[in-house]
Protein backbone atom coordinates (compact mmCIF):
# COMPACT_ATOMS: atom_id res chain seq x y z
CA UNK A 1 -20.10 25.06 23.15
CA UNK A 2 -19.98 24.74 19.74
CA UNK A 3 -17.33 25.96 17.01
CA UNK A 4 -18.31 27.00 13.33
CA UNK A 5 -16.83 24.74 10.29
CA UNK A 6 -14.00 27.73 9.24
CA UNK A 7 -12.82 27.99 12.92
CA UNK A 8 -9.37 27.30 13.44
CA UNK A 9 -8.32 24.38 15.44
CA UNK A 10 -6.36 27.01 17.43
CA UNK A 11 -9.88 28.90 18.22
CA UNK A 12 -11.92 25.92 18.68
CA UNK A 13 -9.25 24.90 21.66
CA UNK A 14 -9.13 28.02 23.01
CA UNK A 15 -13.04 28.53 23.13
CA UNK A 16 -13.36 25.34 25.00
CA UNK A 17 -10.65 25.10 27.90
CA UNK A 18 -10.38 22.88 29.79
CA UNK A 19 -12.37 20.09 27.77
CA UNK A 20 -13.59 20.48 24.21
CA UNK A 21 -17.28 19.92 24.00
CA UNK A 22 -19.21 17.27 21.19
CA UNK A 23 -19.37 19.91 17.97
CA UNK A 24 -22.32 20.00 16.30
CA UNK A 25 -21.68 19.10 12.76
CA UNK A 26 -19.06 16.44 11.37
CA UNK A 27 -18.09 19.63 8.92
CA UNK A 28 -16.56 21.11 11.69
CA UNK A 29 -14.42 18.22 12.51
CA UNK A 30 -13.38 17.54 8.72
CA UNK A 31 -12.40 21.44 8.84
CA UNK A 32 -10.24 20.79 11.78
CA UNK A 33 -8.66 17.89 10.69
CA UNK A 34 -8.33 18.97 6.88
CA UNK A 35 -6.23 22.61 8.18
CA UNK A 36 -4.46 20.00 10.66
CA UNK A 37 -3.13 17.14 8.08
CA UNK A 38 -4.71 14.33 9.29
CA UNK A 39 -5.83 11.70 6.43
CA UNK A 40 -8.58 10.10 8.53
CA UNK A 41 -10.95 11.51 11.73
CA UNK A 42 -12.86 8.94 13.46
CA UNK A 43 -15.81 9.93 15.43
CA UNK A 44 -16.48 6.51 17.40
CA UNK A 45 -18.97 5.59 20.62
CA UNK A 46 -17.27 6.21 24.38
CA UNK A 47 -13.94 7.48 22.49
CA UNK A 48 -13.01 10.67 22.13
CA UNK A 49 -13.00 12.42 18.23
CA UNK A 50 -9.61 10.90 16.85
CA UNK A 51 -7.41 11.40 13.68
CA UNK A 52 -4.59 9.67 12.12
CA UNK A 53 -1.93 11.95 11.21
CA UNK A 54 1.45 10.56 9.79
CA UNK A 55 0.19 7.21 10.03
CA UNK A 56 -0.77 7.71 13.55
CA UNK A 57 -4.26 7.24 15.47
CA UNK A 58 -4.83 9.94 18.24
CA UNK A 59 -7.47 11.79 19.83
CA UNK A 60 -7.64 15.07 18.41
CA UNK A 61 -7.52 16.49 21.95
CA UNK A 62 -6.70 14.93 25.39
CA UNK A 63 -8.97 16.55 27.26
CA UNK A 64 -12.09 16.39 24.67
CA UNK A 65 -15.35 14.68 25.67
CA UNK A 66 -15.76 11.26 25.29
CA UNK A 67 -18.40 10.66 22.40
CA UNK A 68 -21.81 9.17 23.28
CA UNK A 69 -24.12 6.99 21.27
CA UNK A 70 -26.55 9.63 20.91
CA UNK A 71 -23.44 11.86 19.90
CA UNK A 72 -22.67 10.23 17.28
CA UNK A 73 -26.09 8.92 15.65
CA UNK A 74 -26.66 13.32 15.87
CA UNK A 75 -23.95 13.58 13.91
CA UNK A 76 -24.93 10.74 11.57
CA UNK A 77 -28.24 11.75 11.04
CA UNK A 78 -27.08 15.41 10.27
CA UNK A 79 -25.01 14.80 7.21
CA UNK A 80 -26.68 12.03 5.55
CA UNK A 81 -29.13 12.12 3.03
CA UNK A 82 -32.32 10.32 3.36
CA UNK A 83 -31.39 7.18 0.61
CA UNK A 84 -28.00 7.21 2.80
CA UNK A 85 -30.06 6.89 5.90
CA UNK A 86 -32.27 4.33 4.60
CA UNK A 87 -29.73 2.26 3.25
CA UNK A 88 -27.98 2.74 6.73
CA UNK A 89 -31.29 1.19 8.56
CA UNK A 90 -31.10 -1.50 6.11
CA UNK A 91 -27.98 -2.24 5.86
CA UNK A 92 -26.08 -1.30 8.97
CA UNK A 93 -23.37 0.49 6.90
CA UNK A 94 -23.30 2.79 3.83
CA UNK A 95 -19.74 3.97 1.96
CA UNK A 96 -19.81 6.85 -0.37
CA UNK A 97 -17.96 10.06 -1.25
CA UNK A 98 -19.32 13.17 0.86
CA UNK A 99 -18.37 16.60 -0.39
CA UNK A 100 -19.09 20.06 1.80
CA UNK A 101 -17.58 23.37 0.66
CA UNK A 102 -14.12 22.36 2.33
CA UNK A 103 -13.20 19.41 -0.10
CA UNK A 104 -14.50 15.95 -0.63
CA UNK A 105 -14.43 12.82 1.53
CA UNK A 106 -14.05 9.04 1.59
CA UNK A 107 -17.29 8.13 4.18
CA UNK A 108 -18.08 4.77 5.88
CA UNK A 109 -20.84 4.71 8.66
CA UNK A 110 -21.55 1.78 10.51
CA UNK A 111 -23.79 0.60 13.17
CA UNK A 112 -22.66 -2.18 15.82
CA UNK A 113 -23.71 -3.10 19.38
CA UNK A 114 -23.03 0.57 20.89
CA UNK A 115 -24.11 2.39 18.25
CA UNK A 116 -22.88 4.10 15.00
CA UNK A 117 -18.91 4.90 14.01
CA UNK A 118 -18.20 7.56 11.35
CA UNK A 119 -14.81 7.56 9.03
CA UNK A 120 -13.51 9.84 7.21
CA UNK A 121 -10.91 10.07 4.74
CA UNK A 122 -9.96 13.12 3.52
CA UNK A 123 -9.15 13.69 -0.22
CA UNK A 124 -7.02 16.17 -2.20
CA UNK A 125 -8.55 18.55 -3.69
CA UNK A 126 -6.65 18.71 -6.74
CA UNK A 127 -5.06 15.39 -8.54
CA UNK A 128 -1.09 15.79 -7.56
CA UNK A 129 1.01 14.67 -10.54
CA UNK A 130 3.73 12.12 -10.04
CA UNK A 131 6.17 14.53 -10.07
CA UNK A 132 4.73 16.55 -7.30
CA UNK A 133 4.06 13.15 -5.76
CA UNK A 134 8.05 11.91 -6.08
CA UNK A 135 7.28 9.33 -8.04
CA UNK A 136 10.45 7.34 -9.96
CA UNK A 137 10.23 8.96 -13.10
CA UNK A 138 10.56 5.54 -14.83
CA UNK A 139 6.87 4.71 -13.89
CA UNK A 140 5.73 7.17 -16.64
CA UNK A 141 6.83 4.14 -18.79
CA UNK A 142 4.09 2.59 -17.47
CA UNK A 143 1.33 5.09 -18.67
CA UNK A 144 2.50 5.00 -22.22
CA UNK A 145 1.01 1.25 -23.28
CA UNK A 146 -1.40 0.45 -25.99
CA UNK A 147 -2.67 -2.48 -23.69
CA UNK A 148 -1.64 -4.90 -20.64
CA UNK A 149 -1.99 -4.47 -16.62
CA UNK A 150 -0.27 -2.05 -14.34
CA UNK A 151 -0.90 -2.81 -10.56
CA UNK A 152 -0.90 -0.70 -7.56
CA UNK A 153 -0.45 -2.48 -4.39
CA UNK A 154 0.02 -2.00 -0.85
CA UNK A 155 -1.54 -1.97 2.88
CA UNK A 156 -5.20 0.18 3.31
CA UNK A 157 -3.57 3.93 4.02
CA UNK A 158 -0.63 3.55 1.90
CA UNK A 159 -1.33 5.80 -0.54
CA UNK A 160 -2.32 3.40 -3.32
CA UNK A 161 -5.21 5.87 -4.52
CA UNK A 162 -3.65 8.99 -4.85
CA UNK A 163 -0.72 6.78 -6.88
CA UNK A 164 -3.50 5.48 -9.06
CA UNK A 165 -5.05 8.64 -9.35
CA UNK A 166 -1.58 10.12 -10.37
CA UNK A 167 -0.86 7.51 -13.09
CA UNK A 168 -4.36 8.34 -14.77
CA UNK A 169 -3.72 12.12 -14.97
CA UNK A 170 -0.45 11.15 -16.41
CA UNK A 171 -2.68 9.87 -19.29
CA UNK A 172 -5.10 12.31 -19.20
CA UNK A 173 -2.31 14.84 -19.65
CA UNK A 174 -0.30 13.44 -22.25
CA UNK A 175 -2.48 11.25 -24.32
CA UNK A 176 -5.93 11.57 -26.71
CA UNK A 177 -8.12 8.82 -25.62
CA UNK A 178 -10.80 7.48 -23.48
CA UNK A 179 -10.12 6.94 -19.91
CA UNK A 180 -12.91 5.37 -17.67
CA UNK A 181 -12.65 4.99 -13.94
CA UNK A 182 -14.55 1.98 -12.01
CA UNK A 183 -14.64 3.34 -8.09
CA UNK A 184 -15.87 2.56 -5.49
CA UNK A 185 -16.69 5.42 -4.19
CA UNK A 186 -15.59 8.14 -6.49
CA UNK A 187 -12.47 10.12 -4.58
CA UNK A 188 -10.72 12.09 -6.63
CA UNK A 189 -12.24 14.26 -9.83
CA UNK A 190 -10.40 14.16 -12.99
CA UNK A 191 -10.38 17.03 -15.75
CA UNK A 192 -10.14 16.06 -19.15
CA UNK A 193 -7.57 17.73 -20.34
CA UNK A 194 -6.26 15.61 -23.43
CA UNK A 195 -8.35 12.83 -22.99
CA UNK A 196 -12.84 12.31 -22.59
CA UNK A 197 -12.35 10.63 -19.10
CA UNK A 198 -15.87 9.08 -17.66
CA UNK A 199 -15.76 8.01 -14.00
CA UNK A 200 -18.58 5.54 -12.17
CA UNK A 201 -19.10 5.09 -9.23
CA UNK A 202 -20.11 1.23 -7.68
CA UNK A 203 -23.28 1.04 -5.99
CA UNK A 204 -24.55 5.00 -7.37
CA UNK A 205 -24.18 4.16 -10.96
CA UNK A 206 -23.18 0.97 -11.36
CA UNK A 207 -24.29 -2.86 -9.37
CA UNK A 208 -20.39 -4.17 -8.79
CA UNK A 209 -17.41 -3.75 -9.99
CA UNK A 210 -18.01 -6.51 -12.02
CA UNK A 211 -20.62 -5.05 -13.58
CA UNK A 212 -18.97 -1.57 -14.69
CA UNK A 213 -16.34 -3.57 -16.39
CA UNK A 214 -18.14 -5.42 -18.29
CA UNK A 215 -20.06 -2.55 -19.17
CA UNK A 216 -17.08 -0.62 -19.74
CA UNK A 217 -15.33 -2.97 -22.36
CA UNK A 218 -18.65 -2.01 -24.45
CA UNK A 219 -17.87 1.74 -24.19
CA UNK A 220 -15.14 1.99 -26.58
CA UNK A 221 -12.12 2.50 -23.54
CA UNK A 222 -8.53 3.30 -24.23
CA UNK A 223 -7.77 3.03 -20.48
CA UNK A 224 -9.20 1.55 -17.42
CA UNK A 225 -9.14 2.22 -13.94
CA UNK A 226 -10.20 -0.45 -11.65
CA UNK A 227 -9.90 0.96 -7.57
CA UNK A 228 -9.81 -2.36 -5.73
CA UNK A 229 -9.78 -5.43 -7.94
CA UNK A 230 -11.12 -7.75 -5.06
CA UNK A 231 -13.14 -10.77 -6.14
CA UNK A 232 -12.31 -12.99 -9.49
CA UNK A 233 -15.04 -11.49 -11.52
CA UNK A 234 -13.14 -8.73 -11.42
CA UNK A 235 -9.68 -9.77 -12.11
CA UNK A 236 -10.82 -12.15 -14.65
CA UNK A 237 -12.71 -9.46 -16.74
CA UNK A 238 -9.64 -6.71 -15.90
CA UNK A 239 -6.92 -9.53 -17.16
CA UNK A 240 -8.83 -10.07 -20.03
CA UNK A 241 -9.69 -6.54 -20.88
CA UNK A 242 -5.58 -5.67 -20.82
CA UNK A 243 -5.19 -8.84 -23.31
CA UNK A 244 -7.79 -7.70 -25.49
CA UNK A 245 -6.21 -3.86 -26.44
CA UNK A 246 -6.88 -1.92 -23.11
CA UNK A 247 -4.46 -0.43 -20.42
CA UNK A 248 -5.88 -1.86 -17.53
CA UNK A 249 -4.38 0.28 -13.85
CA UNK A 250 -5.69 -1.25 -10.86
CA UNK A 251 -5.25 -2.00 -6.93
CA UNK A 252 -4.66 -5.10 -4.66
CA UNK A 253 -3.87 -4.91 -0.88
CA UNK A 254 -0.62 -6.62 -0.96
CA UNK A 255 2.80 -5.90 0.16
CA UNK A 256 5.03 -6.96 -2.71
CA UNK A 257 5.32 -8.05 -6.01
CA UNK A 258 5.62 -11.76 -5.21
CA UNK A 259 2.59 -11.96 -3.25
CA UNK A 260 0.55 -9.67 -6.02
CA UNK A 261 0.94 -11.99 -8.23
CA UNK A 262 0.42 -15.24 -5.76
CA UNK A 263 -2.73 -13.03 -4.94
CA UNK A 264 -3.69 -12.34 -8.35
CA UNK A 265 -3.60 -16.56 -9.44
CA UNK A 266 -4.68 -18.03 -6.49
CA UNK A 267 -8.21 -16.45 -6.36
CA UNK A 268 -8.50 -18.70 -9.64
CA UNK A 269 -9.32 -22.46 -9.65
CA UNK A 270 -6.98 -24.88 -9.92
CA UNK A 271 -7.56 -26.14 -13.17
CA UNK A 272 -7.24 -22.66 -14.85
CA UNK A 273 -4.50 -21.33 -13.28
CA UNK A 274 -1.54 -22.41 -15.93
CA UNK A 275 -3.87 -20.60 -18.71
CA UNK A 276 -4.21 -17.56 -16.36
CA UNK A 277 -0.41 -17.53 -15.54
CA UNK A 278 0.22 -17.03 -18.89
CA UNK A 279 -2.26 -14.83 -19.92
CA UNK A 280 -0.69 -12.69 -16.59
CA UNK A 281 2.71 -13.09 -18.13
CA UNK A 282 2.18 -11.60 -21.17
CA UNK A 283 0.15 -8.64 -20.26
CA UNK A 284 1.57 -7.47 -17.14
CA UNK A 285 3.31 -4.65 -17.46
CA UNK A 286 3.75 -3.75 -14.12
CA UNK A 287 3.91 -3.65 -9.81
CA UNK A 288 4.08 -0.88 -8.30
CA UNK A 289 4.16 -1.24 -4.63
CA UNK A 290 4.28 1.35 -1.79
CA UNK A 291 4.25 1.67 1.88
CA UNK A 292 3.62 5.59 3.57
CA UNK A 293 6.78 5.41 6.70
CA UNK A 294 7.16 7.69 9.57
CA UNK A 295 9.65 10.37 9.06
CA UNK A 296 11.86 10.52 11.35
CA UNK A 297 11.31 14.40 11.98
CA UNK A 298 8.13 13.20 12.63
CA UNK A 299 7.27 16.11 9.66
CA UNK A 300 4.78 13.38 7.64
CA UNK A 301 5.57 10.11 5.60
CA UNK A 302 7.78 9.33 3.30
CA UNK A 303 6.97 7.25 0.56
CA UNK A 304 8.91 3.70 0.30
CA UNK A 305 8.32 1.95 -3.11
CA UNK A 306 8.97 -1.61 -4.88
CA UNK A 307 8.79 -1.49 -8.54
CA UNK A 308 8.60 -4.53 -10.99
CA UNK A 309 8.47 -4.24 -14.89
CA UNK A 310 7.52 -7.20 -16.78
CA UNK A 311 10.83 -8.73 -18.79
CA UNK A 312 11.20 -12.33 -20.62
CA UNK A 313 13.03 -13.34 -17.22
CA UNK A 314 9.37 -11.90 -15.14
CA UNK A 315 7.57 -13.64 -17.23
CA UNK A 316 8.89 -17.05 -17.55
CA UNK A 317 8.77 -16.55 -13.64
CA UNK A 318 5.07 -16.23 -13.62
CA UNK A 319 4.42 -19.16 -16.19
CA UNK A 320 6.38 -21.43 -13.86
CA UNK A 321 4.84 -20.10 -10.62
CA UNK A 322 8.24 -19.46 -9.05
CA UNK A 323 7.18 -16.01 -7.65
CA UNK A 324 9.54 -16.70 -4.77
CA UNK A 325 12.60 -16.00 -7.38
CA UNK A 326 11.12 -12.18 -8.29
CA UNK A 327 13.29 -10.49 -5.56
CA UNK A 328 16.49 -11.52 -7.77
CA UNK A 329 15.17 -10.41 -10.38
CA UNK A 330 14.20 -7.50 -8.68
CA UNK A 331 17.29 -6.92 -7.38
CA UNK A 332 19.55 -7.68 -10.80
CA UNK A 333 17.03 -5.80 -12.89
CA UNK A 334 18.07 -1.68 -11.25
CA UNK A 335 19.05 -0.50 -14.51
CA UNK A 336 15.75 -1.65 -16.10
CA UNK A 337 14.04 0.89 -13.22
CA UNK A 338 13.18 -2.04 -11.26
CA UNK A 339 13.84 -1.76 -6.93
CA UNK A 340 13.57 -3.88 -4.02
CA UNK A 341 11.16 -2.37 -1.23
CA UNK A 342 13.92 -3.01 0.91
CA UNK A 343 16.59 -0.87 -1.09
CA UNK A 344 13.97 1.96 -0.86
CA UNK A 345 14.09 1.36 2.85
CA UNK A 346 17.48 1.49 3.04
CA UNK A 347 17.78 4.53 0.78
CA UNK A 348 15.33 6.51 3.44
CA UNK A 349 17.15 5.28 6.12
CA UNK A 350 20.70 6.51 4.80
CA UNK A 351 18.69 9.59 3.67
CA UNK A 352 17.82 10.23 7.44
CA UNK A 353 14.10 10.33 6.84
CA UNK A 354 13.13 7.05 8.62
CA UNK A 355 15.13 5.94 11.73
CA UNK A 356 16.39 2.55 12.03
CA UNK A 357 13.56 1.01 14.00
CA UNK A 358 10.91 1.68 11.41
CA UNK A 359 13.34 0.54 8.10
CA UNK A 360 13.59 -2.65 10.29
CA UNK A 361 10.02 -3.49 11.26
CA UNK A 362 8.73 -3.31 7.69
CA UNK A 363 11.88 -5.11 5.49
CA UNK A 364 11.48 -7.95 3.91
CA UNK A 365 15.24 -9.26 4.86
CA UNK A 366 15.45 -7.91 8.72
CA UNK A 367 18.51 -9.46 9.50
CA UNK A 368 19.95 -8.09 6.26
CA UNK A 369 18.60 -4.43 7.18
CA UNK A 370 19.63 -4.59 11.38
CA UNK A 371 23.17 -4.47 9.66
CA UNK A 372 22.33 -1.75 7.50
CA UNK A 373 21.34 0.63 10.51
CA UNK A 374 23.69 -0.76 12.60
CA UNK A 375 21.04 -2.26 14.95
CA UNK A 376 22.14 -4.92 17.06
């Protein structure tokens, strides 16, 4: 039995007791996961339709049919396009942005030995500001430079998009220029509001990421966005483009500021790395790192950050390649709006948002933070 796409997740269960039958449309599932909370729904071979909510993986229901192969190329083949589905048979996987009258959608299908896996992740509809998102208001700082690098880092799922997307509408909103956004693919839609803001999309209108920055520097840019800064074309051109007069925001998958910036100079050869540490030091402006935790309530995540801003002391750290020295610096530089991830940690902790077991597992210092919870 199948359920239409504005169905309830209440009605859909109720219309299918005791098992909940393979729907026939992955609209239907987005719907259901979209009214629910969840961030991601995974419709996988011989598993059961699954989402993560809070940072958790579950099936959506326990007593829901296991999907089959030829579930899941029907509900492949019903939502793609016929480029996606050729690219697909090509390729074995195709990413893009899918968008039904519910919202839009971060999409990666894939085929393997069983057969094909969908992904979703669902987007916002609207931009949140940083505000709305919690953010320390001293990252605003951030948004206000002529030129240099601000970096967004953190784990896949930890929020490192919408952050990014937050920090551009804090432009957008408060600025006159020209903002233009390298993704890959497109999630979240900007408005210009005081700014002309152009956003490309890798692989749809551009080759690589690469490419669209290079192409970008030509365009006249105030500000660049850069989603996942992941080979050394990239962070070359995106180092040099924050030297040369342009705010440069971008993304790594790292957990702190130490190993950002190991990350950032190692992908470099060795005999260019002392010019690239202090091209680094004198244009970064600043880490922001995050991690989404488990509320205790279990009522959603709450955000748990690590914030550098460049100073003379930063940067004579990054010329030297002493990274390992940035948590004192970290930790002596509060006033300057700087914060350890695992002060934040704590903070939550005392707060009563996280329990003790998950400010533990993901500090830094564990010993340090077992005494902070009073975990033995």
């Amino acid at each position: 039995m199948s359920a239409a796409p504005e169905q309830s997740i209440v009605e859909v269960v109720e219309e299918n007791p005791p098992a909940v039958h393979v729907l026939h449309h992955v609209d239907q599932y987005l719907a259901i996961g979209k009214e629910s909370g969840a961030s991601d729904i995974h419709l996988s071979v011989n598993l059961r339709p699954t989402w993560r909510r809070f940072g958790t993986l579950e099936p959506i229901w326990l007593q829901a049919d296991k999907l089959t192969a030829a579930d899941t190329e029907r509900l492949a083949m019903s939502f793609l396009d016929e480029a996606q589905k050729k690219l697909l048979e090509e390729r074995g996987d195709v990413d893009f942005a899918y968008t039904n009258e519910n919202g839009r959608y971060r999409t990666s299908v894939v085929r393997h030995r069983l057969g094909y896996d969908l992904v979703f992740r669902i987007i916002q509809a609207s931009v949140r500001s940083m505000d709305e998102l919690g953010l320390p208001p001293q990252l605003k700082l951030l948004t206000q430079f002529q030129n240099g690098l601000v970096l967004v880092t953190g784990s896949v799922g930890s929020g490192k998009s919408t952050t990014l997307a937050a920090l551009v509408e804090e432009v957008n909103r408060t600025r006159h220029e020209h903002i233009i956004t390298l993704e890959d693919p497109i999630e979240y839609l900007f408005t210009p509001q005081g700014c002309q803001v152009n956003q490309r999309e890798v692989h749809t209108h551009t080759e690589s990421f690469g490419a669209a920055l290079r192409g970008a520097l030509r365009e006249d840019p105030d500000v660049i966005m850069v989603g996942e800064m992941r080979d050394l074309e990239t962070i070359s051109l995106a180092i040099t483009a924050s030297e040369t007069g342009h705010l440069v925001l971008g993304t790594l998958h790292t957990g702190n500021a130490a190993r950002t910036l190991d990350r950032l100079l190692d992908v470099f050869p060795v005999d260019q790395r002392e010019q690239i540490r202090t091209m680094v030091s004198e244009s970064l402006r600043g880490i922001i790192s995050q991690q989404l935790v488990p509320r205790a309530d279990g009522a959603g995540r709450a955000l748990a950050i690590e914030i550098l801003m460049n100073t003379p002391a930063v940067a004579n750290v990054i010329r030297e390649s002493k990274t390992f020295m940035l948590p004192g610096i970290i930790q002596t530089g509060k006033k300057l709006g700087m914060k350890l991830m695992d002060d934040s940690l704590a903070d939550l902790y005392r707060a009563g948002l996280i329990s003790a077991d998950e400010a533990v597992s993901r500090a830094e210092q564990k010993p340090a933070m077992k005494q902070i919870c009073g975990v033995i």
